[in-house]
PDB file of N, CA and C in Angstrom:
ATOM      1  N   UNK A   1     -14.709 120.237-178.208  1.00  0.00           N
ATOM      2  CA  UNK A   1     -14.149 120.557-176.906  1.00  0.00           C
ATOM      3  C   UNK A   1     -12.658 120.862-176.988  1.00  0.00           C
ATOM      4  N   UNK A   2     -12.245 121.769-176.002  1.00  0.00           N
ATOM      5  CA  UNK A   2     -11.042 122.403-176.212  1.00  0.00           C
ATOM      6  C   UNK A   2      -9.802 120.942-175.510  1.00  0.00           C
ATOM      7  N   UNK A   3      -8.880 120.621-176.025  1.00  0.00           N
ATOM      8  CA  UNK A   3      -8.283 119.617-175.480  1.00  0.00           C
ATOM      9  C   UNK A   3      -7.295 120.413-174.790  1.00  0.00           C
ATOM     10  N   UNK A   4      -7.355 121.606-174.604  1.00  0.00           N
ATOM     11  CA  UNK A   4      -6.379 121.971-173.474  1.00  0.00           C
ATOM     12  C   UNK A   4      -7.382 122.085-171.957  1.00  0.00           C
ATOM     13  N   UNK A   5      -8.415 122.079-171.919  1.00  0.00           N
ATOM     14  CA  UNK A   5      -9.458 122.147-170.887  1.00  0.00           C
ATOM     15  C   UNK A   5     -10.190 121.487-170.528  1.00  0.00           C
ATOM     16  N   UNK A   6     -10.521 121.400-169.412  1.00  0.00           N
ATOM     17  CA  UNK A   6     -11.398 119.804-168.609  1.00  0.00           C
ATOM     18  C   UNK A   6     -12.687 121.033-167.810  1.00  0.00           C
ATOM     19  N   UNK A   7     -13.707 120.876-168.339  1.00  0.00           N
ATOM     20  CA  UNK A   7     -15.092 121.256-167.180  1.00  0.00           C
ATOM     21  C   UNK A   7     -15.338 120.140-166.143  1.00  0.00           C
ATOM     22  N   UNK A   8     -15.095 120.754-164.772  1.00  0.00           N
ATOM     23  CA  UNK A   8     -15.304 119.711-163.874  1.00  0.00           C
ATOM     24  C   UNK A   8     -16.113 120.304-162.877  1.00  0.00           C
ATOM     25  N   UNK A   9     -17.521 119.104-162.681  1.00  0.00           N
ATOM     26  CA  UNK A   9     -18.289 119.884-161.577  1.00  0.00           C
ATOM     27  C   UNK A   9     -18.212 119.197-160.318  1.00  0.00           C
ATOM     28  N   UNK A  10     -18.263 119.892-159.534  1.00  0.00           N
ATOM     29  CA  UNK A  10     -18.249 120.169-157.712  1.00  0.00           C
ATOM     30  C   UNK A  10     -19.621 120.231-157.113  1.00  0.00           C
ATOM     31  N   UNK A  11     -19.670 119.504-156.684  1.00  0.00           N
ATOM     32  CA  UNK A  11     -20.627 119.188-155.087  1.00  0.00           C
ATOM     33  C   UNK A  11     -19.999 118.804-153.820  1.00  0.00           C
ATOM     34  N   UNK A  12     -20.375 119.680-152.777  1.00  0.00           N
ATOM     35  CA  UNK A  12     -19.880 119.411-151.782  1.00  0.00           C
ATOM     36  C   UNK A  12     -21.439 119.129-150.625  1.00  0.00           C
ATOM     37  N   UNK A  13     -21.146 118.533-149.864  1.00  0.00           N
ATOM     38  CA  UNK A  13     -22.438 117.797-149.532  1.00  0.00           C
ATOM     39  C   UNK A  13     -22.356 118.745-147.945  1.00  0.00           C
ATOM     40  N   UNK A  14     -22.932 118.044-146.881  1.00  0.00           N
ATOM     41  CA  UNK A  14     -23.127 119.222-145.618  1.00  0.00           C
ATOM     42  C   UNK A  14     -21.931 119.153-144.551  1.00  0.00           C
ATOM     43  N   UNK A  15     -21.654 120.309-144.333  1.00  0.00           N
ATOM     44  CA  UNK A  15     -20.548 120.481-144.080  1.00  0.00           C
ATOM     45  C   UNK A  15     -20.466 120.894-142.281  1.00  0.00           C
ATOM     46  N   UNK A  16     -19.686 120.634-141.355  1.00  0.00           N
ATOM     47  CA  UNK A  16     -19.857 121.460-139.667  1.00  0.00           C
ATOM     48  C   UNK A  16     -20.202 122.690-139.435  1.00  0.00           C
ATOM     49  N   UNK A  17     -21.666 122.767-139.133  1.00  0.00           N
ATOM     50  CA  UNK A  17     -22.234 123.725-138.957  1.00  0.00           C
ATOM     51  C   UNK A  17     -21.419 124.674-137.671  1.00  0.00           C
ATOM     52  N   UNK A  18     -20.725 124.539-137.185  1.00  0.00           N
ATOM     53  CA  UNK A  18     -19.817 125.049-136.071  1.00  0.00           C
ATOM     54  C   UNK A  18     -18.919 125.803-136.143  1.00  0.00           C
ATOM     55  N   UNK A  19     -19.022 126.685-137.587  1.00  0.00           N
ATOM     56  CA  UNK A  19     -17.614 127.388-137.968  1.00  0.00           C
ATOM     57  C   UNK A  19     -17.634 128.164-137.340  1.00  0.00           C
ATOM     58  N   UNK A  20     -18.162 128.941-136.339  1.00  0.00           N
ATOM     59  CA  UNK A  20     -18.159 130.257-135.330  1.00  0.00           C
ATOM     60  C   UNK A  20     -17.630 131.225-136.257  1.00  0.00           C
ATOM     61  N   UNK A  21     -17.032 131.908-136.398  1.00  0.00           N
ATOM     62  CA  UNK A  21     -16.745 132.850-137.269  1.00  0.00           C
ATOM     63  C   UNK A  21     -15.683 133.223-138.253  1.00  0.00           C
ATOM     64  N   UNK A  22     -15.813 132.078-138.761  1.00  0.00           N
ATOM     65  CA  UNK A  22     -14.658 131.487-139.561  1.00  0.00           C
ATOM     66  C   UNK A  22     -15.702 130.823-140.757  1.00  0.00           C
ATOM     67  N   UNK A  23     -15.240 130.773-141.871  1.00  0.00           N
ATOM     68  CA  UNK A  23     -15.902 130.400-143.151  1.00  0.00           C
ATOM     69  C   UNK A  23     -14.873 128.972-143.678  1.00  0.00           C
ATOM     70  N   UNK A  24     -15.674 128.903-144.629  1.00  0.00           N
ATOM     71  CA  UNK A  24     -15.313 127.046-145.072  1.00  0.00           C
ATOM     72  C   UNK A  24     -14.668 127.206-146.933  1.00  0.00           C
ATOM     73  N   UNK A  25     -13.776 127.393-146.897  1.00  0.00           N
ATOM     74  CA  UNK A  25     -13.246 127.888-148.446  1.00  0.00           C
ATOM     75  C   UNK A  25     -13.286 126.149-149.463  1.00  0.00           C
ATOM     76  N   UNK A  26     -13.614 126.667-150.549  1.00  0.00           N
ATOM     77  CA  UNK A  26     -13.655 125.261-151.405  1.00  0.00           C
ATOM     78  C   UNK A  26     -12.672 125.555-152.190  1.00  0.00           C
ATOM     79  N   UNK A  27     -11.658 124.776-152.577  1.00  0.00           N
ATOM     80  CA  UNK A  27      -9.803 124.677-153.098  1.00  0.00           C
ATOM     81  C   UNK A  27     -10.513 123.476-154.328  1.00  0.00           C
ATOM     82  N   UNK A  28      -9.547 124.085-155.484  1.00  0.00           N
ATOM     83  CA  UNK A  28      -9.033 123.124-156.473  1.00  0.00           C
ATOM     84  C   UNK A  28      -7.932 122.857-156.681  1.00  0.00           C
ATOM     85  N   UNK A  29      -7.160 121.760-157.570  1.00  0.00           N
ATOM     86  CA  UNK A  29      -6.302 121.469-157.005  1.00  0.00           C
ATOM     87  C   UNK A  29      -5.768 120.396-158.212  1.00  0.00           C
ATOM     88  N   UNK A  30      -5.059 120.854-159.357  1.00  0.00           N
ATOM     89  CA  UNK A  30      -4.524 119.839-159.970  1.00  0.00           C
ATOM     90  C   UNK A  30      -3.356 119.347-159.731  1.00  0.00           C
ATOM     91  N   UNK A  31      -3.130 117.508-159.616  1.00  0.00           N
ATOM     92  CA  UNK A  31      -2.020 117.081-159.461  1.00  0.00           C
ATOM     93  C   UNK A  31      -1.085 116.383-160.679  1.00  0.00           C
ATOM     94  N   UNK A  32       0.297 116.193-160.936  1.00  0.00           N
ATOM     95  CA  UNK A  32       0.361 114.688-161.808  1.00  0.00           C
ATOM     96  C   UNK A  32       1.414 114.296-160.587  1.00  0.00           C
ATOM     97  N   UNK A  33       1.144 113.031-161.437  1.00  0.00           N
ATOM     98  CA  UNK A  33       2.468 111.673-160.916  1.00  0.00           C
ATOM     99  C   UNK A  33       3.485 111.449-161.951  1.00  0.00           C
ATOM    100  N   UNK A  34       4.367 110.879-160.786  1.00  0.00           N
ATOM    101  CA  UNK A  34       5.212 110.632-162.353  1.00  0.00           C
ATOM    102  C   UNK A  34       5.928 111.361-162.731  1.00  0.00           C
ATOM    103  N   UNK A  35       6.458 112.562-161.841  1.00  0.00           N
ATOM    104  CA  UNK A  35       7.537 113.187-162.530  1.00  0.00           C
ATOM    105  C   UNK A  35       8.940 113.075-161.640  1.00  0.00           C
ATOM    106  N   UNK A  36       9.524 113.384-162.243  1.00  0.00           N
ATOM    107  CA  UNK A  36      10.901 113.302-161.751  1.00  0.00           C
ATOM    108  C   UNK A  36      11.948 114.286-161.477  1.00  0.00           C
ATOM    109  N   UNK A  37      12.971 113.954-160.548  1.00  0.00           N
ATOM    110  CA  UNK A  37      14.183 115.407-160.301  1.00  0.00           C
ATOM    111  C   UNK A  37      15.036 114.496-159.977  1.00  0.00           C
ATOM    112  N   UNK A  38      16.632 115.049-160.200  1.00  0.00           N
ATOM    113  CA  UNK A  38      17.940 114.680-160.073  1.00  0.00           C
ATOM    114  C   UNK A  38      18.472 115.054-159.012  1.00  0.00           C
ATOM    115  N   UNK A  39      18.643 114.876-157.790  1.00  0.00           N
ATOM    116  CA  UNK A  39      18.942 115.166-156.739  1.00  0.00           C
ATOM    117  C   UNK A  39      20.668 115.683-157.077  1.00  0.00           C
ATOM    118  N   UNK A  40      20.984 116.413-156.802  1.00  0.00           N
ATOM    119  CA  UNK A  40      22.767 117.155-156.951  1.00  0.00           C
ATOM    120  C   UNK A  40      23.350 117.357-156.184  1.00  0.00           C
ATOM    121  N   UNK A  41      22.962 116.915-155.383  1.00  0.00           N
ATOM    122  CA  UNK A  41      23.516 117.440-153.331  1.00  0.00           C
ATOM    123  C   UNK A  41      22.999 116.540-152.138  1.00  0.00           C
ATOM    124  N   UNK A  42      23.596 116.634-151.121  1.00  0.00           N
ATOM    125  CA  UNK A  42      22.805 116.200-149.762  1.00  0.00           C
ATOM    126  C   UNK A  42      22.457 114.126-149.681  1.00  0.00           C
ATOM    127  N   UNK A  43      21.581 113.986-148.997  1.00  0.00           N
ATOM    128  CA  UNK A  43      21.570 112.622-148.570  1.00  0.00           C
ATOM    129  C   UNK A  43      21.567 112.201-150.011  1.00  0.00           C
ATOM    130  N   UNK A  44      20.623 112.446-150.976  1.00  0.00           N
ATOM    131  CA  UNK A  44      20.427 111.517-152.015  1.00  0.00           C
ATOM    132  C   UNK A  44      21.325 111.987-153.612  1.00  0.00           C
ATOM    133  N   UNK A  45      22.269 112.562-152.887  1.00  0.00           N
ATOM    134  CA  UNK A  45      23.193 112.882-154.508  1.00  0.00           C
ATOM    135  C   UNK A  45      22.974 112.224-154.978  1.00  0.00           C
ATOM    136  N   UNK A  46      22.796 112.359-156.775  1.00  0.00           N
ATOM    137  CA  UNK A  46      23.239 111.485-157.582  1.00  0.00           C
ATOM    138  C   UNK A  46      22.054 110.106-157.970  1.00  0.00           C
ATOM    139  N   UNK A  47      21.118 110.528-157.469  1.00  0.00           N
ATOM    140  CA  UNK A  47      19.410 109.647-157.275  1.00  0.00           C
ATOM    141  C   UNK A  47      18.612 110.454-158.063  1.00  0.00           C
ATOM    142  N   UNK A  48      17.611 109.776-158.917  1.00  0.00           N
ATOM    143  CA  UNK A  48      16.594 110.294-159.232  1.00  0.00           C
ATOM    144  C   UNK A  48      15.592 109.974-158.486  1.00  0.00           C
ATOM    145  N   UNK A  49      14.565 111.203-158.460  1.00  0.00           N
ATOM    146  CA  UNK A  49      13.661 111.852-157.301  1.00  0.00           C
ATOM    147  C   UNK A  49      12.212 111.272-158.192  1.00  0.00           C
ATOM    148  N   UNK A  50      11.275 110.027-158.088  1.00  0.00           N
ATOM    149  CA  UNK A  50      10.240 109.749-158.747  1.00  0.00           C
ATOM    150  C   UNK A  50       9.140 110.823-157.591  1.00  0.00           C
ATOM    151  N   UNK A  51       8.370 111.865-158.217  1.00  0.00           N
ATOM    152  CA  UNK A  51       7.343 112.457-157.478  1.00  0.00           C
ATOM    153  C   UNK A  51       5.884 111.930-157.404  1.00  0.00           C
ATOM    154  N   UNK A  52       4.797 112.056-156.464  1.00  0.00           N
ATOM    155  CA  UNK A  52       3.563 111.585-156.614  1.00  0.00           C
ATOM    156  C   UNK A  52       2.702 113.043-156.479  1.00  0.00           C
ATOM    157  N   UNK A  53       1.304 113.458-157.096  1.00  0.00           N
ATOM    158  CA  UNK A  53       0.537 114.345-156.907  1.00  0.00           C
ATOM    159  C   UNK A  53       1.393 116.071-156.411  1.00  0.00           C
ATOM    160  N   UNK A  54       2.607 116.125-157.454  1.00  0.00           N
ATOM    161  CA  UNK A  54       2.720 117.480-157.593  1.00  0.00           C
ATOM    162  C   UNK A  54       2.088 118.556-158.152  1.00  0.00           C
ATOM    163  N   UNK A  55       1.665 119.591-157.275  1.00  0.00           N
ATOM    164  CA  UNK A  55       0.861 120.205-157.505  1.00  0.00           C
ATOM    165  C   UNK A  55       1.017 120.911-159.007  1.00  0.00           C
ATOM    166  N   UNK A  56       0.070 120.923-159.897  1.00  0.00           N
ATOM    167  CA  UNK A  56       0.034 122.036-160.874  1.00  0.00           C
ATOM    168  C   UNK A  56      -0.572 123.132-161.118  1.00  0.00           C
ATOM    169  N   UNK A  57      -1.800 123.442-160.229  1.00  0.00           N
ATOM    170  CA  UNK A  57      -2.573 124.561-160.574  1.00  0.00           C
ATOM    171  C   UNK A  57      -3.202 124.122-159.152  1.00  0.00           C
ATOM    172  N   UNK A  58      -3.875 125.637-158.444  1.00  0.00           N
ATOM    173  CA  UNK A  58      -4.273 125.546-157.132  1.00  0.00           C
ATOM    174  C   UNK A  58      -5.063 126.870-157.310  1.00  0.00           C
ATOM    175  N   UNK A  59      -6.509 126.764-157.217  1.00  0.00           N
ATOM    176  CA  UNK A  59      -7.476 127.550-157.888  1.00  0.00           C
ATOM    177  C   UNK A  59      -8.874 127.948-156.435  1.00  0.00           C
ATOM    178  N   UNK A  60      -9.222 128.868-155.988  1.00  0.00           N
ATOM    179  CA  UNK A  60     -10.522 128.893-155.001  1.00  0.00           C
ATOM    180  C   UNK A  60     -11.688 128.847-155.525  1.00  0.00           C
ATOM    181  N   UNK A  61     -12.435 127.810-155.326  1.00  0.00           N
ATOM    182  CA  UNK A  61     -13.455 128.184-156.177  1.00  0.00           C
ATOM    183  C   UNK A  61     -14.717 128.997-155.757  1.00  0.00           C
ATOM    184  N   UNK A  62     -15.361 129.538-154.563  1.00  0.00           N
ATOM    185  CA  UNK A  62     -15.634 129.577-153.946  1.00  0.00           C
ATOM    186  C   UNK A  62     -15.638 129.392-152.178  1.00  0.00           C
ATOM    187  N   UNK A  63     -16.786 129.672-151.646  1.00  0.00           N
ATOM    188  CA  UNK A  63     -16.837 129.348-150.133  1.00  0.00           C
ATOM    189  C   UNK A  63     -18.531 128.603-150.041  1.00  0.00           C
ATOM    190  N   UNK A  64     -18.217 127.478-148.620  1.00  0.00           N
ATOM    191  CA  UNK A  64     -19.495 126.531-148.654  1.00  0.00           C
ATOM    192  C   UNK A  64     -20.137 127.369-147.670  1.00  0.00           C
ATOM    193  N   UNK A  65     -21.524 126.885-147.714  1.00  0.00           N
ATOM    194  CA  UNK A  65     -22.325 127.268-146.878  1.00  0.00           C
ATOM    195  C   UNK A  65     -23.174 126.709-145.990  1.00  0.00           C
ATOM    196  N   UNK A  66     -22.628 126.549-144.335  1.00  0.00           N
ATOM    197  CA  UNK A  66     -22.641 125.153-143.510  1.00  0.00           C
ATOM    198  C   UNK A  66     -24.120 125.479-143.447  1.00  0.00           C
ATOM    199  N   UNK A  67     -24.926 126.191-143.711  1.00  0.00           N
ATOM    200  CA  UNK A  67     -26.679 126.381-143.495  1.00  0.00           C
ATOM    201  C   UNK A  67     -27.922 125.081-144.830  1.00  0.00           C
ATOM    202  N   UNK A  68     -27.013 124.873-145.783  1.00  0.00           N
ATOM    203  CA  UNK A  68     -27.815 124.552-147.107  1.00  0.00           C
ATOM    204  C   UNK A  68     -26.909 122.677-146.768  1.00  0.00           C
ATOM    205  N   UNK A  69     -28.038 121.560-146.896  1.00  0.00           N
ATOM    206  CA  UNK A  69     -27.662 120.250-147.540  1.00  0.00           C
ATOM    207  C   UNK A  69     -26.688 120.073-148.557  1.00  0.00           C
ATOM    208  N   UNK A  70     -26.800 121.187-149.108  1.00  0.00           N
ATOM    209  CA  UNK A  70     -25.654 120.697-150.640  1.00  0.00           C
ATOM    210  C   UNK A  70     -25.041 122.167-150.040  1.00  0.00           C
ATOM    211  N   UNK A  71     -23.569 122.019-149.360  1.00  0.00           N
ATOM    212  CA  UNK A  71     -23.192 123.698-148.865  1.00  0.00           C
ATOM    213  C   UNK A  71     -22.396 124.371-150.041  1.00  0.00           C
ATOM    214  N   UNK A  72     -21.772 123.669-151.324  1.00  0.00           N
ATOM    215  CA  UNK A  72     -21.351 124.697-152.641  1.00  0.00           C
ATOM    216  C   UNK A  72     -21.502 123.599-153.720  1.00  0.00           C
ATOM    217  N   UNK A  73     -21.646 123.962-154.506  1.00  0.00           N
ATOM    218  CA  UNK A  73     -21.681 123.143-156.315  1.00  0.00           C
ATOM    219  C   UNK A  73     -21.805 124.372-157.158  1.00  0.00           C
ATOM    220  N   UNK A  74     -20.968 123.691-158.002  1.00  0.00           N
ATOM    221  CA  UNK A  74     -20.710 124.819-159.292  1.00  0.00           C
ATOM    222  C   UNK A  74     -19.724 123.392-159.967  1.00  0.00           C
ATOM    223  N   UNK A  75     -19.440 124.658-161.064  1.00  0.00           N
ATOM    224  CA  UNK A  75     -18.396 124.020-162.157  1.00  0.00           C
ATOM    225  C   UNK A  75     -16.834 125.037-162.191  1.00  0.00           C
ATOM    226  N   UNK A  76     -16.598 124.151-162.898  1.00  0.00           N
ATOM    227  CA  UNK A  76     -15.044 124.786-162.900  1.00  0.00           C
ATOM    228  C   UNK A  76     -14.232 124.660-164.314  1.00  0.00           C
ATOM    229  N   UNK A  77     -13.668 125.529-164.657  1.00  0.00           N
ATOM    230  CA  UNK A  77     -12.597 124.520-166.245  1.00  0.00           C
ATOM    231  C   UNK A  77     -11.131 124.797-165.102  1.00  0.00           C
ATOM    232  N   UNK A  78     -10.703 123.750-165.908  1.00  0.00           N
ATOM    233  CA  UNK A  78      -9.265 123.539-165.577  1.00  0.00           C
ATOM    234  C   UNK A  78      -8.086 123.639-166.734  1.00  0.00           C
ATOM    235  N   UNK A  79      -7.697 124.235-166.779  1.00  0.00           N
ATOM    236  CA  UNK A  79      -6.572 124.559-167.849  1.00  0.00           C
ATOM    237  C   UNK A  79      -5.530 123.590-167.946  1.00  0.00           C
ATOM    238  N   UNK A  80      -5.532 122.648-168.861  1.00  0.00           N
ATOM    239  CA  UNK A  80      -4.325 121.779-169.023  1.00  0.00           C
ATOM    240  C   UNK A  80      -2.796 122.215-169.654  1.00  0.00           C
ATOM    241  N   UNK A  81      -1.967 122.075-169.335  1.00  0.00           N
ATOM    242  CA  UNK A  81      -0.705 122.556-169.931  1.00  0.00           C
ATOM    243  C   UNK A  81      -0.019 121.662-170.933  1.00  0.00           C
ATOM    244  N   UNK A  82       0.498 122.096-172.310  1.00  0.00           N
ATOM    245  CA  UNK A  82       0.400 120.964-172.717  1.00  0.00           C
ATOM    246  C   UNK A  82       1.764 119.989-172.523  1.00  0.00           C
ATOM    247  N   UNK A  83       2.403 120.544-171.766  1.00  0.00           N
ATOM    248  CA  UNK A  83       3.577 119.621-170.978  1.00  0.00           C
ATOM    249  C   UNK A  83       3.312 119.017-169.714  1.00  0.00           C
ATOM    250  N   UNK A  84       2.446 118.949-169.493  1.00  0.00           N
ATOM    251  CA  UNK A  84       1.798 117.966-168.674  1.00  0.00           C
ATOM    252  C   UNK A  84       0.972 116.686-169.146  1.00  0.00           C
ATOM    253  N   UNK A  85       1.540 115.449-168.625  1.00  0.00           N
ATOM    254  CA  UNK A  85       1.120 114.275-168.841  1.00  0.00           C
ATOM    255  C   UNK A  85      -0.499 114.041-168.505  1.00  0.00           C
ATOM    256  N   UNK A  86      -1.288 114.025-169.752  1.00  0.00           N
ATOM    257  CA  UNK A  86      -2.649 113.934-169.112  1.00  0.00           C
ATOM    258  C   UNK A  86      -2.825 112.698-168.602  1.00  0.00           C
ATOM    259  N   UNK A  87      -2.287 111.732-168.856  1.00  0.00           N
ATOM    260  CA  UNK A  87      -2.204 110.387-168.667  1.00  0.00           C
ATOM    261  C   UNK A  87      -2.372 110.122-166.777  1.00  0.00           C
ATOM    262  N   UNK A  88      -1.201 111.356-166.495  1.00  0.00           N
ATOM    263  CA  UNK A  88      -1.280 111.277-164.817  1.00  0.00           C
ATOM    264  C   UNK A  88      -1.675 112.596-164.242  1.00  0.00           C
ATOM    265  N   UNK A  89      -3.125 112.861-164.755  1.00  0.00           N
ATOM    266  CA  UNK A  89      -3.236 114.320-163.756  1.00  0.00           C
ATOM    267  C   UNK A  89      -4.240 113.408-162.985  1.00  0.00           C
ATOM    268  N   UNK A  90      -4.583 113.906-161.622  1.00  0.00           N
ATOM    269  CA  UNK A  90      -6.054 114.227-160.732  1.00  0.00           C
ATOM    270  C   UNK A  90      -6.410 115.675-160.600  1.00  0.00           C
ATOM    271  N   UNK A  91      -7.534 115.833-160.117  1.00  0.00           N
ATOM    272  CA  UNK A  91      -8.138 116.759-159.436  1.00  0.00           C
ATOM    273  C   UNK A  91      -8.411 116.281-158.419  1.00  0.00           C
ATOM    274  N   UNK A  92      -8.104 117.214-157.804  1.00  0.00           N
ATOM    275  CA  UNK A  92      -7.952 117.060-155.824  1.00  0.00           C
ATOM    276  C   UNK A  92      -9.408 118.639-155.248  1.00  0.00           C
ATOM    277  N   UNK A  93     -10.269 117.911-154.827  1.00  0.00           N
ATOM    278  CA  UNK A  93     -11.305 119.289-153.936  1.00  0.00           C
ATOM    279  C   UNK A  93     -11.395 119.403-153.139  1.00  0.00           C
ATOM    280  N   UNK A  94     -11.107 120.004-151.673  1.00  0.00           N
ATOM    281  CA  UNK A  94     -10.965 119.933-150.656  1.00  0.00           C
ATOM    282  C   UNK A  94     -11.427 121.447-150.120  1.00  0.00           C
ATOM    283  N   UNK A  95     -12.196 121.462-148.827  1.00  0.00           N
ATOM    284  CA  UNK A  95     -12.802 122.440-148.123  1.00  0.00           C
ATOM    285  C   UNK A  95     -11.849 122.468-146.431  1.00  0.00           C
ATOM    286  N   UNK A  96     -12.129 123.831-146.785  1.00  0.00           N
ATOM    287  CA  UNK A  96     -11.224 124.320-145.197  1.00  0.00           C
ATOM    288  C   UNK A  96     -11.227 125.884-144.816  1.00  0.00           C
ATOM    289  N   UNK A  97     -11.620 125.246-143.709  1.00  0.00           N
ATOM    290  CA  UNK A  97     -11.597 126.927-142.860  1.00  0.00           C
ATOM    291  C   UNK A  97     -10.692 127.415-143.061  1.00  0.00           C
ATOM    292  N   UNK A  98     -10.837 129.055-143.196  1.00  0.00           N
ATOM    293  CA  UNK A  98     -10.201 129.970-143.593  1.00  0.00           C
ATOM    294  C   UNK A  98      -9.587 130.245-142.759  1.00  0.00           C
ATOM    295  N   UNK A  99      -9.912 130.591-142.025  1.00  0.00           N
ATOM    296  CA  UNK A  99      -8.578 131.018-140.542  1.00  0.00           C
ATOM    297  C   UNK A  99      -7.785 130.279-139.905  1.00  0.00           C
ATOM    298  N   UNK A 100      -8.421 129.092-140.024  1.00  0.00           N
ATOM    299  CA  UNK A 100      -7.615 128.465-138.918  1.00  0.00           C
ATOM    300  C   UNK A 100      -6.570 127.291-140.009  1.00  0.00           C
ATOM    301  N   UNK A 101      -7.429 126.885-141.088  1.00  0.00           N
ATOM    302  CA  UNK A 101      -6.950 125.973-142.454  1.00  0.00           C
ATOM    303  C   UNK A 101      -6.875 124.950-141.757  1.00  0.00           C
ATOM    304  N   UNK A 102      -7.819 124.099-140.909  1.00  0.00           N
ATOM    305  CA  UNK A 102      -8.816 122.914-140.864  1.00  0.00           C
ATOM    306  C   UNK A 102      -9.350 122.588-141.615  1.00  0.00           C
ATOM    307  N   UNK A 103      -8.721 121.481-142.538  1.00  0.00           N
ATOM    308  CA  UNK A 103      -9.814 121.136-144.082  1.00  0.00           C
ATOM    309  C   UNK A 103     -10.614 120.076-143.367  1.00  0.00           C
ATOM    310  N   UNK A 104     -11.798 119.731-143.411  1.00  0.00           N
ATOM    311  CA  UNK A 104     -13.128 119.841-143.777  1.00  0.00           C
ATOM    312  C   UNK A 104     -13.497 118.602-143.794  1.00  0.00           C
ATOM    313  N   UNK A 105     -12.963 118.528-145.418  1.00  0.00           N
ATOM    314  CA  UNK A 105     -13.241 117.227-146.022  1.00  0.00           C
ATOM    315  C   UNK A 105     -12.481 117.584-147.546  1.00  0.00           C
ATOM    316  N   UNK A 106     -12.028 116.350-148.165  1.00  0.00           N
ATOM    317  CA  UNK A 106     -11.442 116.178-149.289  1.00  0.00           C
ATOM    318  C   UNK A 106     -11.917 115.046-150.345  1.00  0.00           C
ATOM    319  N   UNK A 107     -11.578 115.181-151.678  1.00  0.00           N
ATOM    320  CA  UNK A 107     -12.181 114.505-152.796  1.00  0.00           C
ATOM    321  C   UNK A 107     -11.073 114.246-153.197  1.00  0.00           C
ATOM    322  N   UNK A 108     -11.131 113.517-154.612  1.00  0.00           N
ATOM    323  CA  UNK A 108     -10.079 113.384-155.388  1.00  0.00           C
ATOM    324  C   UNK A 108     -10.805 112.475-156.948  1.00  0.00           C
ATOM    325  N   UNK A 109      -9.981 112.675-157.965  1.00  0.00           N
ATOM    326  CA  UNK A 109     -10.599 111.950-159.223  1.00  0.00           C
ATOM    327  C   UNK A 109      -9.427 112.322-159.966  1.00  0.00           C
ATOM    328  N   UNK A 110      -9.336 111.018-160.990  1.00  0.00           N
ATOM    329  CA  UNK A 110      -8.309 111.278-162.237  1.00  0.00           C
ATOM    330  C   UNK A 110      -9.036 111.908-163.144  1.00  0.00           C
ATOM    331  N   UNK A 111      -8.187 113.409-164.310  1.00  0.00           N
ATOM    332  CA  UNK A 111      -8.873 113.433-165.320  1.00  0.00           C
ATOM    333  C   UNK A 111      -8.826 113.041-166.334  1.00  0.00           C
ATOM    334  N   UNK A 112      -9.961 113.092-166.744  1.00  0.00           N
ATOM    335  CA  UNK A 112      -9.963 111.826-167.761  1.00  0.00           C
ATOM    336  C   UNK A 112      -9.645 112.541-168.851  1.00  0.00           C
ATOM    337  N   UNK A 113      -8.817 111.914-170.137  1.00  0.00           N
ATOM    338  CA  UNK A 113      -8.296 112.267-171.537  1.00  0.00           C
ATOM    339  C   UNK A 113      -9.576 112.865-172.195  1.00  0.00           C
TER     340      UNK A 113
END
């Protein structure tokens, strides 16, 4: 297995059949923790900035389908960078209407080394 890449599979279970004419988009979503910035200006000159779940990669994987029990599943790879701490990534999945960007419903999981 490639250690720069994580296969991660997706199920999304049934979703508000009520989208009127608006569709339900399925988002990926890698985060880490744990990083940091030097603030140089403003309220916190001179502070270091500890961050939580900054985004690293933000991927569509598809769209659900409020008609089917299981409305999307598939798989996905995720591309790891190798300056990124695998130690603190998640994957974040989250569904949301397209027009209006009403998410849905949301997931979350650490990946694992």
């Amino acid at each position: 297995p490639d250690k720069n890449s994580r296969k991660i599979a997706v199920s999304v279970g049934n979703i508000p059949q009520d989208l009127g004419k608006d569709s339900a988009e399925v988002w990926l979503v890698v985060t880490e923790d744990g990083l940091h910035s030097q603030a140089n200006a403003g309220e916190n000159n001179g502070r270091t900035l500890t961050h939580i779940a900054t985004v690293r990669s933000l991927h569509k994987l598809g769209t659900a389908d409020a008609q089917k029990p299981v409305a999307f599943s598939g798989n996905a790879e995720v591309k790891i960078n190798s300056h990124w701490n695998a130690a603190n990534l998640h994957v974040v999945v989250f569904v949301q209407r397209k027009k209006s960007r009403a998410i849905l419903g949301v997931g979350s999981a650490k990946i694992e080394g």
